[in-house]
Protein backbone atom coordinates (compact mmCIF):
# COMPACT_ATOMS: atom_id res chain seq x y z
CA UNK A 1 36.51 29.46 8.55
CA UNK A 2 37.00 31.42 11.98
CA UNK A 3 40.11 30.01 12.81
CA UNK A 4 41.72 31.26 9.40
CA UNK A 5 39.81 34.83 9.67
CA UNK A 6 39.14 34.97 12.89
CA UNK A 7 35.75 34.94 14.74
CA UNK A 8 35.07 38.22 14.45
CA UNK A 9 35.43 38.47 11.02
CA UNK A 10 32.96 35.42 10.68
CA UNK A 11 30.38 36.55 12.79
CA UNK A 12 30.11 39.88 10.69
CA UNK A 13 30.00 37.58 7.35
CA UNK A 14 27.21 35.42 8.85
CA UNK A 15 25.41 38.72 9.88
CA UNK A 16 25.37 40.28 6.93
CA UNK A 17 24.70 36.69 4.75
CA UNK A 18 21.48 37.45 7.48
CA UNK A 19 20.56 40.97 6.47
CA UNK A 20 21.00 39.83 2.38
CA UNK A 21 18.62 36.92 3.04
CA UNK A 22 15.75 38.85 4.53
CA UNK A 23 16.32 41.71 2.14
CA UNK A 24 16.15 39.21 -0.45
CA UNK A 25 12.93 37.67 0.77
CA UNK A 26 11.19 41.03 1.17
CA UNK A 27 12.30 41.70 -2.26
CA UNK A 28 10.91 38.28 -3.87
CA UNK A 29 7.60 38.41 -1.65
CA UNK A 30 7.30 41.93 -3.18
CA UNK A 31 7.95 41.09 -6.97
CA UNK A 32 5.36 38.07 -6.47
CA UNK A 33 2.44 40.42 -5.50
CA UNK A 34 2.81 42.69 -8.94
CA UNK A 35 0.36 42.40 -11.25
CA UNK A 36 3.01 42.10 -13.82
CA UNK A 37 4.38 38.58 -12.28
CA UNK A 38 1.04 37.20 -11.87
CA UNK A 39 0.42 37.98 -15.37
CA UNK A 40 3.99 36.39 -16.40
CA UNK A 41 3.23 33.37 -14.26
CA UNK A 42 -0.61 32.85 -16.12
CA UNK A 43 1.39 33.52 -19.18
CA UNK A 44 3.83 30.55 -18.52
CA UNK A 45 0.92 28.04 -17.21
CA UNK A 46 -0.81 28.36 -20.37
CA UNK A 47 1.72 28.45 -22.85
CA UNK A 48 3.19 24.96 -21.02
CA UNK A 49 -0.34 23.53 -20.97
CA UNK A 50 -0.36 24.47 -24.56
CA UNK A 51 3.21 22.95 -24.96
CA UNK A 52 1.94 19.80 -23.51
CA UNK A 53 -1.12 19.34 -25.47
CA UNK A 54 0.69 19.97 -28.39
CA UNK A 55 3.47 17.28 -27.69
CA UNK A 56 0.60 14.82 -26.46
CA UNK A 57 -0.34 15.23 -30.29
CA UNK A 58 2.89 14.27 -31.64
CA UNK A 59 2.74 11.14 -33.66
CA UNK A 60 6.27 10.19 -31.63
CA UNK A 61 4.94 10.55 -28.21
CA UNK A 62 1.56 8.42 -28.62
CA UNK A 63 3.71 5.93 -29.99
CA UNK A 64 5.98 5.92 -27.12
CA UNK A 65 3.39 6.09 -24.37
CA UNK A 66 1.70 2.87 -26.76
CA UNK A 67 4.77 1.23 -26.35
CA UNK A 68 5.16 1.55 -22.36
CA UNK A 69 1.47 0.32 -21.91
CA UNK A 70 1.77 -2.06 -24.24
CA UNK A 71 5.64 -3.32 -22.14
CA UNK A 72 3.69 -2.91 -18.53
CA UNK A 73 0.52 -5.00 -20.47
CA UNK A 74 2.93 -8.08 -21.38
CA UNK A 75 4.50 -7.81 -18.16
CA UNK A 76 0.56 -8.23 -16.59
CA UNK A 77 0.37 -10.76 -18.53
CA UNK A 78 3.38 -13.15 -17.82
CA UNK A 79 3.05 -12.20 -14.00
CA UNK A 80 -0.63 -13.67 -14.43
CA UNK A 81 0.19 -17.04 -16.61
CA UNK A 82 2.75 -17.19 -13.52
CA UNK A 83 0.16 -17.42 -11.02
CA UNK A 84 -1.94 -20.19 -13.07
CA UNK A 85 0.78 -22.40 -13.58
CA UNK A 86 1.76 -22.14 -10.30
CA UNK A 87 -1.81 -22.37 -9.27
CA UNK A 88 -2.20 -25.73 -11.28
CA UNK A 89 0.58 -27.41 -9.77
CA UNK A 90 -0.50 -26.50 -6.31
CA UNK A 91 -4.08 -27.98 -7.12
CA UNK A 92 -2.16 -31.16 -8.57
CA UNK A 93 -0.53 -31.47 -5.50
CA UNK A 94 -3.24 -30.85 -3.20
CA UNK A 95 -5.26 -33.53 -5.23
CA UNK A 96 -2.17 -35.90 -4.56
CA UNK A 97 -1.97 -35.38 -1.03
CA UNK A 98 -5.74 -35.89 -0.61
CA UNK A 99 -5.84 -39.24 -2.24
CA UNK A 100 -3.12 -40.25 -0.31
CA UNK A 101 -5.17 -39.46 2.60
CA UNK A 102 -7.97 -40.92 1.60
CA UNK A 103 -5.60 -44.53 0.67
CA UNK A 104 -4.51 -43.75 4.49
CA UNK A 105 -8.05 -43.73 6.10
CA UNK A 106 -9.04 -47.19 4.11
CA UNK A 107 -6.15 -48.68 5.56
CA UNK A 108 -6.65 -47.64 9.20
CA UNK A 109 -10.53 -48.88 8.74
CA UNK A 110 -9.07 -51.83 7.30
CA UNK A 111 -6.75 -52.61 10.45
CA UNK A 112 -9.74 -51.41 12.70
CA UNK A 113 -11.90 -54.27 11.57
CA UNK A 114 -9.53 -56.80 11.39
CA UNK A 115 -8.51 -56.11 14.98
CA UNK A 116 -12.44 -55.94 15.63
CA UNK A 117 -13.58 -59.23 13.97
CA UNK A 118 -10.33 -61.11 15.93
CA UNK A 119 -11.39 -63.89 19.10
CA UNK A 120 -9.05 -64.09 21.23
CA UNK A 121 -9.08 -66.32 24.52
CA UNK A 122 -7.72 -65.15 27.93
CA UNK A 123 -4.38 -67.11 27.40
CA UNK A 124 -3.93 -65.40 23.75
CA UNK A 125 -5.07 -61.88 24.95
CA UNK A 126 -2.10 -62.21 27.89
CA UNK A 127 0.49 -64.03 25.04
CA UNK A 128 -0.44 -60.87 22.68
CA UNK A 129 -0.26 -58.46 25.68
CA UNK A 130 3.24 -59.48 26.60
CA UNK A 131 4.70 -59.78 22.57
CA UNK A 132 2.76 -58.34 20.36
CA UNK A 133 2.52 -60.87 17.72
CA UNK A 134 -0.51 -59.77 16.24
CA UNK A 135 0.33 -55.92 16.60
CA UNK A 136 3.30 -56.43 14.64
CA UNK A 137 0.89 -57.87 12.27
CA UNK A 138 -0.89 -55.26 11.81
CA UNK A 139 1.41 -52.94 11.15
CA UNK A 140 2.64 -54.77 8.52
């Protein structure tokens, strides 16, 4: 803007935009304090709140507003059946994994006691030590 008018004639603008928007101010801060805007203002708060009661009445609107609850009900509702199928195949998968463990913990005391109730002599204990026959076994 200054380099097609020139600075001066910018700096005079943006003075006098200055002076016009305190002026301006002063004049709105006055109008505000009359007794005749307060009295427009209460005037316009009630007749909206009346507006609003009124259309709050209105067959149209209750229906509406029944509609959106009943939409954000539905949408409770699958979000929730959701969660319990998810839930139930969760629990049917923890129960799997427990028996499982369970199966596991037989088998180990199963191994255990075999390996407890064996007899070994010295020259077995060294021919197991070295191959692992029996080990093997086990694991098998």
């Amino acid at each position: 803007f200054a380099e097609v008018f020139g600075a001066e004639f910018a700096r005079r603008l943006a003075e006098a935009a200055g002076n016009a928007s305190s002026a301006v101010a002063g004049t709105i801060d006055f109008v505000a304090e009359t007794e005749t805007f307060k009295a427009a203002k209460r005037a316009t708060a009630s007749g909206l709140n009346k507006a609003a009661e009124s259309v709050g009445q209105s067959q149209v609107v209750r229906s509406a507003v029944a509609k959106h609850l009943g939409s954000l009900t539905d949408q409770a509702n699958v979000r929730v059946a959701e969660k319990e199928r998810s839930e139930a195949l969760s629990r049917q998968a923890l129960d799997l994994q427990r028996r499982r463990l369970d199966q596991h913990a037989k088998d180990i005391e199963e191994i255990k006691s075999r390996r407890a109730s064996r007899e070994m002599s010295w020259w077995e204990a060294t021919w197991e030590w070295m191959n692992g026959d029996q080990a093997a076994a086990d694991r098998n």
